[in-house]
C-alpha atoms as a PDB file:
ATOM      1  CA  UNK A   1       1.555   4.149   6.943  1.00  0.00           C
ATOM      2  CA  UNK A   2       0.925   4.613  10.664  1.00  0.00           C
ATOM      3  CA  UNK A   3      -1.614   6.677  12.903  1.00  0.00           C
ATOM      4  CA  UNK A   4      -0.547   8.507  15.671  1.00  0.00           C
ATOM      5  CA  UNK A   5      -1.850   5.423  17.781  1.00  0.00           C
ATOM      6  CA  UNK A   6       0.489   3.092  15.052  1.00  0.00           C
ATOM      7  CA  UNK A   7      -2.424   1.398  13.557  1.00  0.00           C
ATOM      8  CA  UNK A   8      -1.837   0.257   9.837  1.00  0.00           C
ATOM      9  CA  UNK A   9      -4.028   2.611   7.596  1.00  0.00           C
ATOM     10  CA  UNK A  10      -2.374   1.608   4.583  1.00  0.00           C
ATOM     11  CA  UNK A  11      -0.353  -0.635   2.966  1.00  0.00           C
ATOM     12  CA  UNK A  12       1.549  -0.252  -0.583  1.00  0.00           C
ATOM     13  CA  UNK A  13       4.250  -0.807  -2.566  1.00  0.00           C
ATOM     14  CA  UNK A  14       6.129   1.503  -5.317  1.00  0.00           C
ATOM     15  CA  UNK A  15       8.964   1.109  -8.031  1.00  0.00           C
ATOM     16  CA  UNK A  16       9.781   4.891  -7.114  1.00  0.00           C
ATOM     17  CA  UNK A  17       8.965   5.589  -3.700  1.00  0.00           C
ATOM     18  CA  UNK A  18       9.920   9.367  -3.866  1.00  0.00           C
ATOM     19  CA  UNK A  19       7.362   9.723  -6.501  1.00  0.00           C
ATOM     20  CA  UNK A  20       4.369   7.568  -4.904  1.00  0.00           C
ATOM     21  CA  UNK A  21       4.636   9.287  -1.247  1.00  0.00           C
ATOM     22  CA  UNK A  22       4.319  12.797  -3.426  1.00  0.00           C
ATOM     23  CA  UNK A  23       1.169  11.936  -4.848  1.00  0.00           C
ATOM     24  CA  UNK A  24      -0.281  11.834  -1.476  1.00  0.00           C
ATOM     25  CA  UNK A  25       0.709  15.141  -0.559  1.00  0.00           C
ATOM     26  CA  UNK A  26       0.544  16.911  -3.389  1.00  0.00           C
ATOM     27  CA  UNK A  27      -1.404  19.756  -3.331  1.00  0.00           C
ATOM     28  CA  UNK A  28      -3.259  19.234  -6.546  1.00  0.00           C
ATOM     29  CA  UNK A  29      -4.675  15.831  -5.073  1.00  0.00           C
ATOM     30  CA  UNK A  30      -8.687  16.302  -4.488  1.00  0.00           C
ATOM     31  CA  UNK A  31      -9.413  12.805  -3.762  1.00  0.00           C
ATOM     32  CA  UNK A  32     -11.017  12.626  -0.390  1.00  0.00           C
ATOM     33  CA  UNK A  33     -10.334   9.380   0.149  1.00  0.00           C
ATOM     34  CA  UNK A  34      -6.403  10.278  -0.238  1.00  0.00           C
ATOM     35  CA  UNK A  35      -6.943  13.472   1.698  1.00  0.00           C
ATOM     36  CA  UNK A  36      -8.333  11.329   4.976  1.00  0.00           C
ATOM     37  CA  UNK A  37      -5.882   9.154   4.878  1.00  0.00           C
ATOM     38  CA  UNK A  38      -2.636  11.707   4.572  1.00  0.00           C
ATOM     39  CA  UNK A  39      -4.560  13.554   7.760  1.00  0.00           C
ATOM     40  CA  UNK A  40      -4.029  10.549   9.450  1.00  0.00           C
ATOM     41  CA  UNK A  41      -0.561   9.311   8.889  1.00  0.00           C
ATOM     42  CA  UNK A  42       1.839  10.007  11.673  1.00  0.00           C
ATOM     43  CA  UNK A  43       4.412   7.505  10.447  1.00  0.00           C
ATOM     44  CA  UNK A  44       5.924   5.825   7.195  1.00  0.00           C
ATOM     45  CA  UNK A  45       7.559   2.680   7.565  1.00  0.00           C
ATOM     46  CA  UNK A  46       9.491   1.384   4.507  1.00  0.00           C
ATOM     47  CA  UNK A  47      10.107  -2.302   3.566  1.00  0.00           C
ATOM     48  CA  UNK A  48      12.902  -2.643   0.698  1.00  0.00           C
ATOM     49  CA  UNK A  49      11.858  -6.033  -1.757  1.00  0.00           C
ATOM     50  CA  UNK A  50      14.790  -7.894  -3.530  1.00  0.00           C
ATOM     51  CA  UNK A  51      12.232  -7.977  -6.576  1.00  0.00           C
ATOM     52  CA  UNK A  52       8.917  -7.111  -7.975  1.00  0.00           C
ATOM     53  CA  UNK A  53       7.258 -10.754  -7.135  1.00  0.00           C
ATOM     54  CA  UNK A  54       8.291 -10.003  -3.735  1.00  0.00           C
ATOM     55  CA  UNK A  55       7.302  -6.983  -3.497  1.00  0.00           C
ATOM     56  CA  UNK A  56       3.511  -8.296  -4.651  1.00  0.00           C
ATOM     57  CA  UNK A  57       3.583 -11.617  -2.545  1.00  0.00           C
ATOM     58  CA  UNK A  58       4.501  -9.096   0.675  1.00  0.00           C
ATOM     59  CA  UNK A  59       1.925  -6.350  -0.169  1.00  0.00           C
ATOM     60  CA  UNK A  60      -0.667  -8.990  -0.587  1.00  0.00           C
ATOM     61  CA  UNK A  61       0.383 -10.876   2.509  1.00  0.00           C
ATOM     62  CA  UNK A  62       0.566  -8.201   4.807  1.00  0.00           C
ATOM     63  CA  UNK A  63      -2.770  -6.553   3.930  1.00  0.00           C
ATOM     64  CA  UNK A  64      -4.584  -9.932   4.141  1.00  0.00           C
ATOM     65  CA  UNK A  65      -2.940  -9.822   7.650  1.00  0.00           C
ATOM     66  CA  UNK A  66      -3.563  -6.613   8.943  1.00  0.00           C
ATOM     67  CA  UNK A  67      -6.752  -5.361   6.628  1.00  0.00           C
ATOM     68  CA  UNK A  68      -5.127  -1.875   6.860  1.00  0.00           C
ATOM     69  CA  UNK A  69      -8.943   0.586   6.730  1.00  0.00           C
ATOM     70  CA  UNK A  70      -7.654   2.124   3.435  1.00  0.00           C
ATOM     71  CA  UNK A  71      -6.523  -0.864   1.580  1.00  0.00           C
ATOM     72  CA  UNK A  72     -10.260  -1.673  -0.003  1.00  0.00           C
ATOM     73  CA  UNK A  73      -9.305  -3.840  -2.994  1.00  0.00           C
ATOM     74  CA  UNK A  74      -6.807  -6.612  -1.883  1.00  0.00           C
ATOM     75  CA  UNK A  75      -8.602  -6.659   1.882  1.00  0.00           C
ATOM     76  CA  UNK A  76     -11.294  -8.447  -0.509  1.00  0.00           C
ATOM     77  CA  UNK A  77     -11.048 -12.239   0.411  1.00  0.00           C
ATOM     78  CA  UNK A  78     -12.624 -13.500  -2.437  1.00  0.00           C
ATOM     79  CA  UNK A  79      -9.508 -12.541  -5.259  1.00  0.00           C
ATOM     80  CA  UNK A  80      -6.301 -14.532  -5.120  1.00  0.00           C
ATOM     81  CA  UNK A  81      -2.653 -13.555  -6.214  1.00  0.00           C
ATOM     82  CA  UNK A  82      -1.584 -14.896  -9.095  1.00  0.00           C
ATOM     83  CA  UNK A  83       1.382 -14.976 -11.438  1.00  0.00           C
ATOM     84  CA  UNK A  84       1.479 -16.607 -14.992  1.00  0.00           C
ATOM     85  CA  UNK A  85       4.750 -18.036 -15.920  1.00  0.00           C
ATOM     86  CA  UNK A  86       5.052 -18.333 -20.026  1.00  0.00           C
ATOM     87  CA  UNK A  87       7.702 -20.016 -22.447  1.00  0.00           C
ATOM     88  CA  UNK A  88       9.604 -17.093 -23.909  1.00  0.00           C
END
């Protein structure tokens, strides 16, 4: 999600995009923190993953890059990704 100047306020992925991008602007959303940011966005740019780890790796890659201003928990440098493979 862009600002009208097309910085990066906010990077995310969803399984159902229809449905995430409708919890922004929904009118029952109070959050304030939610409410800044939809005032903001001028533009939504959409990035389609071929899976799920993708998807993660990408999101996590991309905010370490860019340290969109309402991406507060991955922007964190001290957490690392991290996926556990197990013997079915």
């Amino acid at each position: 999600m862009y600002n009208a100047d097309h910085e990066i306020l906010y990077i995310g992925k969803a399984k159902n995009l229809r449905d995430r991008v409708g919890t922004y602007f929904a009118a029952s959303n109070v959050n304030p923190k939610v409410q800044a940011l939809v005032a903001q966005i001028a533009e939504i740019e959409v990035t389609v993953a071929n899976s799920e780890t993708e998807a993660l790796l990408l999101e996590y890659n991309l905010i370490k890059a860019h340290k969109p201003r309402f991406n507060v928990v991955l922007r964190d440098d001290k957490s690392f990704p991290y996926i556990q493979v197990q013997d079915a």
